[in-house]
Protein backbone atom coordinates (compact mmCIF):
# COMPACT_ATOMS: atom_id res chain seq x y z
CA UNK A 1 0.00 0.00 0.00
CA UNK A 2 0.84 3.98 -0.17
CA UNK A 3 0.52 6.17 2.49
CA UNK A 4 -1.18 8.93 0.71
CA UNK A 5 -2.52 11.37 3.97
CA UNK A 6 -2.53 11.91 7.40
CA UNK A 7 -4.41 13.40 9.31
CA UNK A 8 -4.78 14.01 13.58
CA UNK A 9 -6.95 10.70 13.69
CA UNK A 10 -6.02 8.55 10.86
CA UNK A 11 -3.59 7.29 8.08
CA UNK A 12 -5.02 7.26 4.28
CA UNK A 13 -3.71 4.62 1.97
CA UNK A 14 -3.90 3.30 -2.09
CA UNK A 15 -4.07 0.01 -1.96
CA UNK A 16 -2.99 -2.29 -4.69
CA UNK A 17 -6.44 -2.69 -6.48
CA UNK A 18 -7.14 1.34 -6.60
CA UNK A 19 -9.35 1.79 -3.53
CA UNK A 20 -9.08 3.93 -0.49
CA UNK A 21 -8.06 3.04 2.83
CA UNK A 22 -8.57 5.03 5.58
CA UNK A 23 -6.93 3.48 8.80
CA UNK A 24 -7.33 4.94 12.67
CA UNK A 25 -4.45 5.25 15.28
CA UNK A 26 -5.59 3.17 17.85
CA UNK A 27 -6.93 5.74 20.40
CA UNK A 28 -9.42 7.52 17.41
CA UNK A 29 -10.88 3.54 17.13
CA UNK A 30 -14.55 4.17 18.11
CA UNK A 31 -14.77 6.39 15.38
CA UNK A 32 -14.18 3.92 12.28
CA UNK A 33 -17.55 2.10 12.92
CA UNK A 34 -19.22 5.73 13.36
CA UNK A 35 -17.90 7.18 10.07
CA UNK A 36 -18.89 3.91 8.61
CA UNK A 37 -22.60 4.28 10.05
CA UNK A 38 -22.64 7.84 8.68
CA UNK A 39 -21.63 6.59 5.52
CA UNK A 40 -24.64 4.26 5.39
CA UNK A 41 -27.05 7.23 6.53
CA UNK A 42 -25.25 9.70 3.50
CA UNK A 43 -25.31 6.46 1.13
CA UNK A 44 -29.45 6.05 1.70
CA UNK A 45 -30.08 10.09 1.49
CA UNK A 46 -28.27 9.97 -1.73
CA UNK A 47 -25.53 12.06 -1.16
CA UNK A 48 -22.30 11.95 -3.30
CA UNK A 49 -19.86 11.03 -0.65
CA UNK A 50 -17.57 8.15 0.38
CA UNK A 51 -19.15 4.89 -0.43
CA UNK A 52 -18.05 2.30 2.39
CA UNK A 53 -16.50 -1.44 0.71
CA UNK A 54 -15.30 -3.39 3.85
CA UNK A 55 -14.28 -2.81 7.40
CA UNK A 56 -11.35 -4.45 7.87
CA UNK A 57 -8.28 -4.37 10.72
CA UNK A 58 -4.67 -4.13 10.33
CA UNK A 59 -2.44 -4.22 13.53
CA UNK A 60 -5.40 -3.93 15.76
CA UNK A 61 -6.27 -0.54 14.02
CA UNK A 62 -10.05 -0.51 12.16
CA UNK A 63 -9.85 1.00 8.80
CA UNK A 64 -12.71 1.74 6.42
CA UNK A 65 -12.14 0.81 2.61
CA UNK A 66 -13.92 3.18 0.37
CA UNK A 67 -14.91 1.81 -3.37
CA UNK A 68 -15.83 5.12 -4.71
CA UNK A 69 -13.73 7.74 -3.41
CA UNK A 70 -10.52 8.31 -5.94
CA UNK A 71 -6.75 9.70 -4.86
CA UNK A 72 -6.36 13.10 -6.17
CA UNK A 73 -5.28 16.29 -4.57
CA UNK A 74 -7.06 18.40 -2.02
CA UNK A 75 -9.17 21.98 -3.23
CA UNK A 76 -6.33 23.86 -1.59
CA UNK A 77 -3.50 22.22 -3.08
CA UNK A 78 -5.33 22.56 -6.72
CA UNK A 79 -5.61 25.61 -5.94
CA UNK A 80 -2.16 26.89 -5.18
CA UNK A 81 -0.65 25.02 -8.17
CA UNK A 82 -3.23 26.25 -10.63
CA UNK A 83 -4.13 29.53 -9.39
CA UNK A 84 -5.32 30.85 -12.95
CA UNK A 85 -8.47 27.98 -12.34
CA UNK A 86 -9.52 30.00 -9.29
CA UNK A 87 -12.88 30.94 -10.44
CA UNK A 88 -13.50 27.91 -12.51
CA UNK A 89 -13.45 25.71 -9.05
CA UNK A 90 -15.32 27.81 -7.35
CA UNK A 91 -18.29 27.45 -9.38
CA UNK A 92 -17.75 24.16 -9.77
CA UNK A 93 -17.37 24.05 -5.70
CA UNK A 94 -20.89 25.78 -5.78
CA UNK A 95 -22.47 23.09 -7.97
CA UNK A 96 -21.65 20.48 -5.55
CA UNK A 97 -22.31 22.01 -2.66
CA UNK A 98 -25.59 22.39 -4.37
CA UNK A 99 -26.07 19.02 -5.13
CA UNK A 100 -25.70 18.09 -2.03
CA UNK A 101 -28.62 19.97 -0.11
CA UNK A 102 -30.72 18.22 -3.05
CA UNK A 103 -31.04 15.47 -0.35
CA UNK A 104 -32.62 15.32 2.87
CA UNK A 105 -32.27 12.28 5.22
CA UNK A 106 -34.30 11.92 8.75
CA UNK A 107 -31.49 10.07 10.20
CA UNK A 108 -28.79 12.41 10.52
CA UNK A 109 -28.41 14.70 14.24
CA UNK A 110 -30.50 18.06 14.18
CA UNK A 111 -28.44 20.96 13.01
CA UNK A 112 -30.26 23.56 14.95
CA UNK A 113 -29.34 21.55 18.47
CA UNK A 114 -25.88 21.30 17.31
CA UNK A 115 -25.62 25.02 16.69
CA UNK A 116 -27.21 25.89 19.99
CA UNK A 117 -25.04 23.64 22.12
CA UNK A 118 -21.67 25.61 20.38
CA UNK A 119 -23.10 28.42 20.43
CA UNK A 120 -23.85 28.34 24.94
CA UNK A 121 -20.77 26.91 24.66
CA UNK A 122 -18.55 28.96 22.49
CA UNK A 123 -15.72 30.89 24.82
CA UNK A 124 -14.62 32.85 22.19
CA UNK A 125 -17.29 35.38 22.37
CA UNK A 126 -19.40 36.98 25.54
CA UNK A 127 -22.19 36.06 27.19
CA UNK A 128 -24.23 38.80 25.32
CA UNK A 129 -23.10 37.98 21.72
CA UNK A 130 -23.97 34.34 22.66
CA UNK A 131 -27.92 35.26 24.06
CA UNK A 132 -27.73 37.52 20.40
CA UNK A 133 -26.19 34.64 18.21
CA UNK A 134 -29.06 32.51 19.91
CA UNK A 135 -32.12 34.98 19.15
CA UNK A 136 -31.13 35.33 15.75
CA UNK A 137 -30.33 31.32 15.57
CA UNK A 138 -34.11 31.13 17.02
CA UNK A 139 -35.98 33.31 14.43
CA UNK A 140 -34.35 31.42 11.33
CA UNK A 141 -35.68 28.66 9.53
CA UNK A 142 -35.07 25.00 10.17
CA UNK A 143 -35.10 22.20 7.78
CA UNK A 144 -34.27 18.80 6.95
CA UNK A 145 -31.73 19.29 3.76
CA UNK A 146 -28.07 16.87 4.54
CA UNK A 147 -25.74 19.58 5.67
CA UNK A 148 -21.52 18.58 5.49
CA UNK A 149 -20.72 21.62 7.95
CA UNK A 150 -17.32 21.99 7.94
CA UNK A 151 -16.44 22.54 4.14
CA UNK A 152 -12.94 23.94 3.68
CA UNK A 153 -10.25 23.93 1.43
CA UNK A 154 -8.77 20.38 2.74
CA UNK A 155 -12.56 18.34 2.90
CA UNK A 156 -12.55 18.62 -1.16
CA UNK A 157 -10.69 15.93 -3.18
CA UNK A 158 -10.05 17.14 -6.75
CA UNK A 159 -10.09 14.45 -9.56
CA UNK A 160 -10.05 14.56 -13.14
CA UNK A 161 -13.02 12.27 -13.41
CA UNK A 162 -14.80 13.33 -10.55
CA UNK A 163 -14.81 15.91 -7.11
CA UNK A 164 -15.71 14.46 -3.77
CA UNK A 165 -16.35 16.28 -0.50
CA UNK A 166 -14.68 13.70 2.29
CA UNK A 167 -14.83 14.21 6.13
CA UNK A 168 -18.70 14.33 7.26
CA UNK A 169 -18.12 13.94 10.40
CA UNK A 170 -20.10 16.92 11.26
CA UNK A 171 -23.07 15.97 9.32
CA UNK A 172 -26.80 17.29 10.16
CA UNK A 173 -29.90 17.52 8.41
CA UNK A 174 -31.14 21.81 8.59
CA UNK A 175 -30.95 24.45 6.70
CA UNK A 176 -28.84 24.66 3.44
CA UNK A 177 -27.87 28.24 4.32
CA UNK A 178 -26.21 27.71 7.72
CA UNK A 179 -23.78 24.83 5.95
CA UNK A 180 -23.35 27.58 2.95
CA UNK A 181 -22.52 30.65 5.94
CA UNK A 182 -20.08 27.71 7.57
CA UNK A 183 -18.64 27.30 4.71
CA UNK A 184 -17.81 31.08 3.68
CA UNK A 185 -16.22 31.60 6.89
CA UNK A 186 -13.65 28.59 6.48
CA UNK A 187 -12.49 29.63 2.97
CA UNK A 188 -12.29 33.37 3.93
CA UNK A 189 -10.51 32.51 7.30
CA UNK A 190 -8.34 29.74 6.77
CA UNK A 191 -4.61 29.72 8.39
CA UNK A 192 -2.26 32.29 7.27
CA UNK A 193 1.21 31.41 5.71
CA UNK A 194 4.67 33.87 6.52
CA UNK A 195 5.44 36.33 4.74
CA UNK A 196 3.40 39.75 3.71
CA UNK A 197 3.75 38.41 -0.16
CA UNK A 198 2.26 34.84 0.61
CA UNK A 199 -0.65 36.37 2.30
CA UNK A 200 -1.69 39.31 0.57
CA UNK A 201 -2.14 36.62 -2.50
CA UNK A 202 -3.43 33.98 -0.40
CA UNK A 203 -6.06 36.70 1.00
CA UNK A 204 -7.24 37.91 -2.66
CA UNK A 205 -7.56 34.13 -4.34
CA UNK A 206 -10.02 33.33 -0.90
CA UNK A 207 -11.57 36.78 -1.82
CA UNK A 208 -11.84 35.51 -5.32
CA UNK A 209 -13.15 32.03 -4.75
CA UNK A 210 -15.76 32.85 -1.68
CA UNK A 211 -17.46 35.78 -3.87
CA UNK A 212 -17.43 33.14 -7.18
CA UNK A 213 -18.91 30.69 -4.84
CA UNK A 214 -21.57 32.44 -3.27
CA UNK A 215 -23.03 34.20 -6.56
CA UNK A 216 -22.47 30.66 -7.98
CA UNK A 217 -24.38 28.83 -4.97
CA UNK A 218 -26.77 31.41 -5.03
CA UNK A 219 -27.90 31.40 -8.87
CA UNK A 220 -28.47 27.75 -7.78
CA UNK A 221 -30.46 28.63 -5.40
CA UNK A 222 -31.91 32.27 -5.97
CA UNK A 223 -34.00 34.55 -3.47
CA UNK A 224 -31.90 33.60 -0.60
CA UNK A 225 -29.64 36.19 0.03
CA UNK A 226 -30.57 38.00 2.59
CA UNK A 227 -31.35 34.66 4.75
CA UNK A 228 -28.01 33.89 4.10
CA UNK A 229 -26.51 37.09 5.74
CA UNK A 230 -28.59 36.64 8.54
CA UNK A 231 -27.37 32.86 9.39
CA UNK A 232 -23.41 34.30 10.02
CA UNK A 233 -23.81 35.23 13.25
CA UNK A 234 -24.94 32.15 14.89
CA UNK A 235 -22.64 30.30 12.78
CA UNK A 236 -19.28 32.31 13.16
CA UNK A 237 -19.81 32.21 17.08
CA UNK A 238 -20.70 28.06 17.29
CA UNK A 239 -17.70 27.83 14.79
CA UNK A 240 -15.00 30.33 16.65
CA UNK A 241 -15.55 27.78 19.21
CA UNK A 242 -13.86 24.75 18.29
CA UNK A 243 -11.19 26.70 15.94
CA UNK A 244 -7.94 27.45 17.34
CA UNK A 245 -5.21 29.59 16.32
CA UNK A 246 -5.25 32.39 14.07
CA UNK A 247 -8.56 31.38 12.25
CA UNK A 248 -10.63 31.52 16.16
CA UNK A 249 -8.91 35.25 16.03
CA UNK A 250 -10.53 36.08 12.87
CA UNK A 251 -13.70 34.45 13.40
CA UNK A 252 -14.21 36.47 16.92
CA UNK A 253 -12.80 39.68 14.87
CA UNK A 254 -15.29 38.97 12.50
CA UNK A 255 -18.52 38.61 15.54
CA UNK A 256 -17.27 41.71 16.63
CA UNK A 257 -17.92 43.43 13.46
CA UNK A 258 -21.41 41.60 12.67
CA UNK A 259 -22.80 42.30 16.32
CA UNK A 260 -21.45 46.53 16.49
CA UNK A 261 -23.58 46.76 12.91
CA UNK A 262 -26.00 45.52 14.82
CA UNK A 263 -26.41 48.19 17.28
CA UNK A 264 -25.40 51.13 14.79
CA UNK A 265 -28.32 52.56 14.56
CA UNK A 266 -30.20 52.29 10.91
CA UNK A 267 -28.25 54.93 8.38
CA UNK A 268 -25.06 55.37 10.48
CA UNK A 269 -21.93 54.44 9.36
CA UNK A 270 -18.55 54.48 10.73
């Protein structure tokens, strides 16, 4: 086999007949059989995602073997070595995004009890912007549409034949627009490299690609605009949460800003 990936709870291999294995250190075991579950719930909704093979063992570490899922690169790292295509994935990022709230499944965890247990529980932002995120959360529509949640530049596998959002860890069945608002956040406020240079260009191709995306995802789906703004609150305080690092400071940078244009009052501007 080739090691292909790592990640902080598992090892991802090509095995000699072309499938994928994905194969747990030993202390992340409990969660091979619940990724495979998932997969079964995604599989039934009929979501384009990782198809589970086999379960198998190696070493006393469970792995899952995936039949449909193919080795190619992840959105980010297409997207640093063909910069020029920046636009062109990004729609194409919108369209399958898309395609996935075309399904809804009754099986997966509400999305709405997710987002209010982060949110009471978010420590990266105060008790007031928490009661706020919550009566906005409250007043928004819920729904039953598959939702990935956590869609970022790594979750994307990039193939010639075919694009495949991996890692659904996070998986609930709500409202479309809350997984779009997660999803805005993480490409605009990814990790930063060193160097001025590296991240004044990193900062206008996520600039690029989140504006493509969202007038893309939103042509898909038209008249929802203004929902949309509304869901970033609640989102960008569940999800400054459980980031660390410099993305958490941008994400509470970015509460600050959404909750002061809340209480400027109508026609004022600073």
């Amino acid at each position: 086999m080739i090691k292909i990936g790592e990640g902080h709870k598992s090892e991802v291999f090509l095995r000699p007949d072309g499938r994928i294995l994905k194969l747990f250190f030993p202390h992340f075991a409990p969660l091979a059989s619940e990724e495979a579950e998932l997969c079964g719930i995604l599989a039934r909704a009929g979501v384009q995602a990782p198809r589970v093979d086999d379960t198998i063992e190696i070493d006393g570490r469970p792995g899952i073997v995936f039949g449909n899922l193919k080795a190619g690169e992840t959105l980010g790292s297409a997207v640093r070595r063909t910069p020029w295509r920046i636009a062109f994935m990004a729609r194409h990022m919108a369209g399958l995004h898309a395609a996935v709230h075309g399904c809804r499944s009754a099986e997966l965890p509400s999305q709405r009890l997710r987002l209010e247990e982060e949110i009471r529980g978010s420590r990266a932002a105060s008790e007031e912007t928490r009661s706020e995120a919550l009566r906005v959360l409250s007043e928004l529509p819920d729904d039953d549409t598959v939702c990935h949640n956590d869609i970022h530049m790594l979750n994307v596998i990039v193939h010639p034949e075919e694009w495949m959002i991996i890692d659904w860890a996070l998986a609930t069945r709500g409202n479309r627009l809350a997984d779009v608002a997660a999803a805005l956040l993480q490409l605009r406020f990814g990790e930063q490299p060193r160097g001025r240079l590296a991240k004044t260009a990193l900062e206008s191709g996520r600039a690029l690609f989140c504006r493509v995306y969202r007038h893309c995802y939103l042509r898909f789906r038209p008249g929802l605009g203004d929902e949309l703004e509304r869901w970033e609150l609640p989102v960008a305080v569940a999800l400054a949460g459980r980031r660390e690092g410099r993305m958490r400071e941008q994400l509470v940078a970015r509460v600050n800003e959404l909750v002061g244009s809340r209480r400027r009052p109508a026609g004022v501007q600073t």
